[in-house]
C-alpha atoms as a PDB file:
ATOM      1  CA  UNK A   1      82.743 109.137 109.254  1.00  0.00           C
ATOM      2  CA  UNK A   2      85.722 107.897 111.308  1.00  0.00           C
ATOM      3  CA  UNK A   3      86.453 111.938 113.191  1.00  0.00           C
ATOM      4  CA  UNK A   4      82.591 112.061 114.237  1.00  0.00           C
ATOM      5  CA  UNK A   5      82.706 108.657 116.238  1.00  0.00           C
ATOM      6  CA  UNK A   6      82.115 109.056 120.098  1.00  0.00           C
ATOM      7  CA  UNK A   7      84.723 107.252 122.240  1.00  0.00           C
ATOM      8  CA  UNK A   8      83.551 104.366 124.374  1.00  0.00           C
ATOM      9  CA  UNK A   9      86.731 104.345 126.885  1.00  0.00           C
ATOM     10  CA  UNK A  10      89.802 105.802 127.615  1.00  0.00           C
ATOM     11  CA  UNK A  11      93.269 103.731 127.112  1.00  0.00           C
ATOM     12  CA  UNK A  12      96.255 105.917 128.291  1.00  0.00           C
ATOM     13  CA  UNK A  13      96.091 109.035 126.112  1.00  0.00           C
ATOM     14  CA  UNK A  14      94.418 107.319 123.507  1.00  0.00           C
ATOM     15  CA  UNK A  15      90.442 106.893 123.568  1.00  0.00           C
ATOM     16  CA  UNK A  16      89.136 104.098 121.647  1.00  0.00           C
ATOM     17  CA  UNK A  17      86.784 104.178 119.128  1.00  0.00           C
ATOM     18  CA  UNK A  18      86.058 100.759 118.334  1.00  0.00           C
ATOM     19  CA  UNK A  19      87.112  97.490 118.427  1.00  0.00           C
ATOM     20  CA  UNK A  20      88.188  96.252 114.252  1.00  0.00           C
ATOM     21  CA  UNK A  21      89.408  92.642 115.184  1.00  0.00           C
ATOM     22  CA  UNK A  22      90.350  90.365 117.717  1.00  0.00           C
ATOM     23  CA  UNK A  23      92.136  87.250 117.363  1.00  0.00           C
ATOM     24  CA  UNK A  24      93.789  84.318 119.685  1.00  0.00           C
ATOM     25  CA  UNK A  25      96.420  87.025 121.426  1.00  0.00           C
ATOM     26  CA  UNK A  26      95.702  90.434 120.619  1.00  0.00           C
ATOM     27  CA  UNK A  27      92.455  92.906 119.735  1.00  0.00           C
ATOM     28  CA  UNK A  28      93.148  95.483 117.910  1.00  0.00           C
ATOM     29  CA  UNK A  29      90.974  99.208 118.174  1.00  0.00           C
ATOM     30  CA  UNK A  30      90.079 102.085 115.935  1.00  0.00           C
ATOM     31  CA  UNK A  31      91.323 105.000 118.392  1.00  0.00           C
ATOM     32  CA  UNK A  32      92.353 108.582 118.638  1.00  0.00           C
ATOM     33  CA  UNK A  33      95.254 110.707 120.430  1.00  0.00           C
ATOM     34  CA  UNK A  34      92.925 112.002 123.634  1.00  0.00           C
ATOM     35  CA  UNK A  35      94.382 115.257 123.599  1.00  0.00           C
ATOM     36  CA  UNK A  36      96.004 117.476 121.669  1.00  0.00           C
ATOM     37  CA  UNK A  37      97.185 121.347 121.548  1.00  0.00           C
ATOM     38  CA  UNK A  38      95.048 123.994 121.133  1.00  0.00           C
ATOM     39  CA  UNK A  39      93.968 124.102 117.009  1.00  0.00           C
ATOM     40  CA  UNK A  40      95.506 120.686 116.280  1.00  0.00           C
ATOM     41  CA  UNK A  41      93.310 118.192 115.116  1.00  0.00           C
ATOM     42  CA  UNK A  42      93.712 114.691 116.929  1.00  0.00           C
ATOM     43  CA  UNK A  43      95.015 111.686 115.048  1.00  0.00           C
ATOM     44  CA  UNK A  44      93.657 108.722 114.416  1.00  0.00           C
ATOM     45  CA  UNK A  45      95.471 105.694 115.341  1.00  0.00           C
ATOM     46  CA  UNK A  46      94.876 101.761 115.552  1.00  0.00           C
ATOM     47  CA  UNK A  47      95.408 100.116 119.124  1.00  0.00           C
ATOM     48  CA  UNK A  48      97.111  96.561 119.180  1.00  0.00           C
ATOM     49  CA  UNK A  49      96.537  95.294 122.601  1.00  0.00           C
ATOM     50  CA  UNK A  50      97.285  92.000 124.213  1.00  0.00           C
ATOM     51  CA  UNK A  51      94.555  90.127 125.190  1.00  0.00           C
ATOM     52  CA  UNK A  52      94.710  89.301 129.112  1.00  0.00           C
ATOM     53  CA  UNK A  53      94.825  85.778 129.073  1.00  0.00           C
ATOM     54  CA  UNK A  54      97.840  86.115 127.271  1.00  0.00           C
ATOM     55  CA  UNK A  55      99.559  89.079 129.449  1.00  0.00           C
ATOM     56  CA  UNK A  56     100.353  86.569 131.832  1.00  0.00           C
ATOM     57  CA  UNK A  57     103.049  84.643 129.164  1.00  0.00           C
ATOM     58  CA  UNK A  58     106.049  86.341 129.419  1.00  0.00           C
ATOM     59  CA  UNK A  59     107.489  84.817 126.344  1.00  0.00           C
ATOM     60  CA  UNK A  60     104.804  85.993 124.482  1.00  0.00           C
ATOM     61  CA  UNK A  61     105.459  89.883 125.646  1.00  0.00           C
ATOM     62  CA  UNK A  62     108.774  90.191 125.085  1.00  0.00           C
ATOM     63  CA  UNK A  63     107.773  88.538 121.501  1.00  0.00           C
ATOM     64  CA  UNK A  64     105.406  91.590 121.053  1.00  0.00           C
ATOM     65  CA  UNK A  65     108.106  93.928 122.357  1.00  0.00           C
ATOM     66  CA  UNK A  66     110.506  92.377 120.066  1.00  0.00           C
ATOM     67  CA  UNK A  67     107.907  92.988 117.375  1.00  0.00           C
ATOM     68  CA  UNK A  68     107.316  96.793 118.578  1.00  0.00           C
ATOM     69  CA  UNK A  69     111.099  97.462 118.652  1.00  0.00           C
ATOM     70  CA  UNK A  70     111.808  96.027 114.982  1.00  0.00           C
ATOM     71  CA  UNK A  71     108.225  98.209 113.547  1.00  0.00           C
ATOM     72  CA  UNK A  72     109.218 101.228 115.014  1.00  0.00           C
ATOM     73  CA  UNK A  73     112.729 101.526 112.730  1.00  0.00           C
ATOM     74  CA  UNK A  74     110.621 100.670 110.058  1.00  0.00           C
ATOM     75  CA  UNK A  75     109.889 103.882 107.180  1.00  0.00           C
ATOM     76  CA  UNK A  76     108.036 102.584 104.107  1.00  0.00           C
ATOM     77  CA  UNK A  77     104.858 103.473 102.585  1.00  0.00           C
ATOM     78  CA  UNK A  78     103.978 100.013 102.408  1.00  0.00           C
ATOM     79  CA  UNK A  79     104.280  99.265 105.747  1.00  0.00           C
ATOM     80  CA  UNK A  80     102.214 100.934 108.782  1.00  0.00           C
ATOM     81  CA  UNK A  81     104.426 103.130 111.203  1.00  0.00           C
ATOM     82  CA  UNK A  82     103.972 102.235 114.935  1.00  0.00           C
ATOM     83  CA  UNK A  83     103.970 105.512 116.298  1.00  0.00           C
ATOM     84  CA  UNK A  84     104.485 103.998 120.328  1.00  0.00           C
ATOM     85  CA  UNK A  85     104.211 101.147 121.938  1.00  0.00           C
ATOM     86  CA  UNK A  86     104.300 100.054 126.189  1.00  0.00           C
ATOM     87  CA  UNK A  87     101.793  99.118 128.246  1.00  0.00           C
ATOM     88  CA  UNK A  88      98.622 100.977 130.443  1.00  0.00           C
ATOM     89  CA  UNK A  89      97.014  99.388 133.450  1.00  0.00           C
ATOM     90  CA  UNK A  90      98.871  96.470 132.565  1.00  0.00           C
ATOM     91  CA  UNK A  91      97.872  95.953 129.344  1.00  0.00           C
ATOM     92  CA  UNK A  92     100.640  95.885 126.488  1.00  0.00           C
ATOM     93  CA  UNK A  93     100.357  97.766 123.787  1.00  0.00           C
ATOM     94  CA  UNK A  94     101.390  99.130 119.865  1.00  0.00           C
ATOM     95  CA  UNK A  95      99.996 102.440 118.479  1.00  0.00           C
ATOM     96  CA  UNK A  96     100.203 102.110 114.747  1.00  0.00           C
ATOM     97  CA  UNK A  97      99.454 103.908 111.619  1.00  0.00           C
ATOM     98  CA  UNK A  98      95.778 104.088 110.554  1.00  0.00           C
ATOM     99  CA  UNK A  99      95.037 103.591 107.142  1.00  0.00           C
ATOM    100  CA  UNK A 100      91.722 104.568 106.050  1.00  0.00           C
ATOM    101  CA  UNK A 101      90.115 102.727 103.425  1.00  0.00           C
ATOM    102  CA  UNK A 102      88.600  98.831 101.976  1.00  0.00           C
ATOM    103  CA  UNK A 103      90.568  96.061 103.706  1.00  0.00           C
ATOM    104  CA  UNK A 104      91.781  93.137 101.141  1.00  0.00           C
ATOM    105  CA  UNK A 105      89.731  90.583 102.581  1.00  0.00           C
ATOM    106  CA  UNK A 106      86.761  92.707 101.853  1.00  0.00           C
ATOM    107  CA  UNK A 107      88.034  93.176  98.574  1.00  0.00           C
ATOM    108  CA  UNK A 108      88.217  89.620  97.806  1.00  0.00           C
ATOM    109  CA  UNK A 109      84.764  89.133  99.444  1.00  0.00           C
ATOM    110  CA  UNK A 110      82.545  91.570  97.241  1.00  0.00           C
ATOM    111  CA  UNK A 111      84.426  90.636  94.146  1.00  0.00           C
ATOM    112  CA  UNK A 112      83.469  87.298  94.441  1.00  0.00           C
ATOM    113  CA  UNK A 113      80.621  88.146  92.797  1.00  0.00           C
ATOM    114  CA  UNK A 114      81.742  89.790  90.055  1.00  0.00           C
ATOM    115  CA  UNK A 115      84.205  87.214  88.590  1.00  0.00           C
ATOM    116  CA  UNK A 116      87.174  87.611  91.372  1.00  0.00           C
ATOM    117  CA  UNK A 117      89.163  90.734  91.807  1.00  0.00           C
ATOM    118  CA  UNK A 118      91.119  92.090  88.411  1.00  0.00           C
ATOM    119  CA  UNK A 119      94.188  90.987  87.429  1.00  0.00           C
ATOM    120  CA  UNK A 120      95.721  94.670  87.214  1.00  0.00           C
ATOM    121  CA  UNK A 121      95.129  94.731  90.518  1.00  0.00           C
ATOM    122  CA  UNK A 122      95.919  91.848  92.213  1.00  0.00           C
ATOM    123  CA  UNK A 123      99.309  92.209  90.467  1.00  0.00           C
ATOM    124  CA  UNK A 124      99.478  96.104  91.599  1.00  0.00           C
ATOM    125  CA  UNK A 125      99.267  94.896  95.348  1.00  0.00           C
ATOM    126  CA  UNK A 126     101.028  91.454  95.467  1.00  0.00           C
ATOM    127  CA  UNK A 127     103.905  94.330  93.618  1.00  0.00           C
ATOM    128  CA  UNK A 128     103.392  96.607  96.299  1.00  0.00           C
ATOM    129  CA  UNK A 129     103.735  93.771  99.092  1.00  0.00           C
ATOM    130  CA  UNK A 130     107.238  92.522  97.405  1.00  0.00           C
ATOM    131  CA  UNK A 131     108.401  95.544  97.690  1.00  0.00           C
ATOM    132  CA  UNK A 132     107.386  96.756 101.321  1.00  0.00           C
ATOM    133  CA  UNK A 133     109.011  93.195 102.212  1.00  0.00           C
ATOM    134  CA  UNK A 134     112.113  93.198 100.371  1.00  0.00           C
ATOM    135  CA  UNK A 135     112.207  96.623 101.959  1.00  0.00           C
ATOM    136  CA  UNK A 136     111.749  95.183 105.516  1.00  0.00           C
ATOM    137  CA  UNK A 137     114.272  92.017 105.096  1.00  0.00           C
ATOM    138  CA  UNK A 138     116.625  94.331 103.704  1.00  0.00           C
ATOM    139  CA  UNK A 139     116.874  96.652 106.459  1.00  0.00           C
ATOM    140  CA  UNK A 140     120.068  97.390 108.654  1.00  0.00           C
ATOM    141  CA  UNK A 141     120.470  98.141 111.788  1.00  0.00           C
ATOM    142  CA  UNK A 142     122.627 101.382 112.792  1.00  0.00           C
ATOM    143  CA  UNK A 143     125.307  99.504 112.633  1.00  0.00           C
ATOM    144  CA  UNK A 144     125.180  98.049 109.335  1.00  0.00           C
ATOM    145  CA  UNK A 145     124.331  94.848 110.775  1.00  0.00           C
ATOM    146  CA  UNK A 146     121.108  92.252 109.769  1.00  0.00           C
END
């Protein structure tokens, strides 16, 4: 069970949990707020961090910024709210949404053996996709502007 895991490090005033993924620029965590107030329970976030041999490319942070700045106006239940982002010790960060439950790739992967994922549901979340984009390219800014 995700609340019962016991953090391996602290990042900020988040402590991470466990590493999910990492790819060619960023790893992303399984983490939790580190503190909280009295009686509130602590929530569970994912950590999108630069990797350090990336850090250095200045293009490529104010691309993540950039990224950060757009996410955070974004308020759709099809897309993941990032909650914060900045950096800690040097390291650049987002804190996003977690969303508990079966990633898609490992829904593709164990219904491999049973014929392929249904086509109820493969419609149902290619539908739910559409949407949460048409939602995002949609968007205005305060303004009114693209």
């Amino acid at each position: 069970m995700v609340r019962n895991l016991p953090p391996l490090s602290e990042f900020g005033r988040y402590e991470l949990l466990g590493r999910l993924a990492v790819g060619g620029m960023a790893e992303i965590f399984l983490a939790r707020e580190a503190r909280s107030a009295a009686g509130i329970s602590r929530r569970h976030v994912v950590i999108k961090r630069i990797l350090p041999h990336v850090a250095s490319d200045r293009r490529f942070v104010e691309m993540f910024f950039d990224e950060a700045r757009i996410a955070t106006k974004l308020s759709h239940p099809g897309i993941c709210h990032v909650y914060e982002f900045g950096e800690v010790a040097g390291s650049s960060f987002l804190a996003m949404e977690w969303v508990d439950g079966i990633s898609i790739g490992k829904l593709i992967r164990s219904a491999r053996d049973s014929g392929g994922v249904p086509a109820p549901i493969v419609v149902s979340v290619c539908a739910a996709i559409a949407d949460a984009l048409h939602y995002a390219h949609t968007l205005k800014d305060d303004d009114g502007s693209d």
